[in-house]
Protein backbone atom coordinates (compact mmCIF):
# COMPACT_ATOMS: atom_id res chain seq x y z
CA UNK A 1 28.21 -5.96 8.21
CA UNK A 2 25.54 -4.00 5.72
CA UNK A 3 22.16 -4.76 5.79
CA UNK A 4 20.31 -4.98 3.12
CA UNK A 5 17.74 -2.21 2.13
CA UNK A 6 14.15 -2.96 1.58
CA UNK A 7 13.01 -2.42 -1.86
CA UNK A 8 10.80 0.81 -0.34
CA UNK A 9 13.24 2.23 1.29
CA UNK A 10 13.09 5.66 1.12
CA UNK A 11 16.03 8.53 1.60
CA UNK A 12 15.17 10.97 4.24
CA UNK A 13 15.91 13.51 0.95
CA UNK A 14 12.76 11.60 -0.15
CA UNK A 15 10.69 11.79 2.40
CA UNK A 16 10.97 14.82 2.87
CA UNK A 17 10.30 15.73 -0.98
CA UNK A 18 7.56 13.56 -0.84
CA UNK A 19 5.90 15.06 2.13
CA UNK A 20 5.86 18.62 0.47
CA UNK A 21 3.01 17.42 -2.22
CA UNK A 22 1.55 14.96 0.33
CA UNK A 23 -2.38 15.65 1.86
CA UNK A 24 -1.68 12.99 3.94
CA UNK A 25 1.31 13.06 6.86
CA UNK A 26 2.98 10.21 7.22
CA UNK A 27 6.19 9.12 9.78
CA UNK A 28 9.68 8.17 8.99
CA UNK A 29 11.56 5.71 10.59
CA UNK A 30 14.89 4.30 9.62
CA UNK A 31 13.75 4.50 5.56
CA UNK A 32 10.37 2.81 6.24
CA UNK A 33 7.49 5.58 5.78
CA UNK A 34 4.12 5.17 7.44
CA UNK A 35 0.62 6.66 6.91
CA UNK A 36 -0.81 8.41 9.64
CA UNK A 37 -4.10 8.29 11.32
CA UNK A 38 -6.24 11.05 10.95
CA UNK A 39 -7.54 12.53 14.34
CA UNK A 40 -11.02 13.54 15.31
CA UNK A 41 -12.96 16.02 16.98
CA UNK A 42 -12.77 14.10 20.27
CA UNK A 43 -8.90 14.03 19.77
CA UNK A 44 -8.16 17.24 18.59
CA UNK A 45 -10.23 18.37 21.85
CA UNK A 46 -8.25 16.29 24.35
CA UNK A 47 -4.96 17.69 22.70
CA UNK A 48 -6.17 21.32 23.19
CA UNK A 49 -6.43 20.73 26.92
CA UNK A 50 -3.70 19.33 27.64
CA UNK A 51 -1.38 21.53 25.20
CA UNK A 52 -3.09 24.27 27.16
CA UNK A 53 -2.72 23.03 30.66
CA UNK A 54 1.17 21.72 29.86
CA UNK A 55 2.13 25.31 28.65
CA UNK A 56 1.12 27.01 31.58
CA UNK A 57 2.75 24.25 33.72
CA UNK A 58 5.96 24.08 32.41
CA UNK A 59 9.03 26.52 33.18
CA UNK A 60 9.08 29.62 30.12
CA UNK A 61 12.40 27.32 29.02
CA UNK A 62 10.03 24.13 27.69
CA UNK A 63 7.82 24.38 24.63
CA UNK A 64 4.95 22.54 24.00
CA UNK A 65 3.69 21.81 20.28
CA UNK A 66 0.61 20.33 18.95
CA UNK A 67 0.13 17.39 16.80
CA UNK A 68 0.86 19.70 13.89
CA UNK A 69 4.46 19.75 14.35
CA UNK A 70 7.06 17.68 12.67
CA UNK A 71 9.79 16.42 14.93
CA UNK A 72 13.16 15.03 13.75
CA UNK A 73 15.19 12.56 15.96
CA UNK A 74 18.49 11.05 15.05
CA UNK A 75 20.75 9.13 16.99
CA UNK A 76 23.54 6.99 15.86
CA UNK A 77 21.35 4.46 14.60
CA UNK A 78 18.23 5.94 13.67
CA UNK A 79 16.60 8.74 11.96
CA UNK A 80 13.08 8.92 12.85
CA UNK A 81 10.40 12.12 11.57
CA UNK A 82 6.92 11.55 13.93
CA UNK A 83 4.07 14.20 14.00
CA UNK A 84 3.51 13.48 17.74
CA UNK A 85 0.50 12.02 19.05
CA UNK A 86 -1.70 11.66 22.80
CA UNK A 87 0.33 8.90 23.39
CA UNK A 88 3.80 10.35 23.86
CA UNK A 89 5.71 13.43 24.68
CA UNK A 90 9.02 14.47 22.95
C-alpha cells in the first residue's frame, strides 16, 4: 500500500538543486529535509583530532572525511544525504 507524501516532501532531484544555492547544509532523509547545526570552534577542534588520529590508525584501504563531506546512503527503503557529525561514523 502507498503512503501518502507530506506536503514538503522534497525529490532527492530537489534537494540536491536546492543545496547548490543553499549557505546553510541541511540533511535528507526519506523526502524530509533538515537544517543543520552549525559547529564551533570547540567542535571543529575535537573533529581535527580525531580525523587526524583515525587516518593514521586505519589500514591505507579506509578513508576518513571531515564534517565537510556529503554522504549518500540508500537502501531499499531509504535514501538518506547526512554531512556527518562527532556523533557517528559512516
Amino acid at each position: 500500500m502507498n503512503q501518502a507524501r507530506p506536503a514538503n516532501y522534497l525529490t532527492v532531484e530537489q534537494y540536491l538543486d536546492g543545496e547548490l544555492g543553499s549557505t546553510v547544509r541541511h540533511g535528507y532523509v526519506n523526502g524530509q529535509v533538515y537544517a543543520k547545526a552549525q559547529a564551533n570552534d570547540r567542535h571543529n577542534l575535537i573533529a581535527t583530532n580525531a580525523n587526524a588520529l583515525l587516518n593514521t590508525a586505519l589500514p591505507d584501504t579506509c578513508e576518513v572525511f571531515i564534517s565537510d563531506m556529503k554522504v549518500h546512503i540508500h537502501t531499499e527503503t531509504d535514501t538518506v544525504f547526512y554531512y556527518p557529525r562527532r556523533h557517528g561514523l559512516l
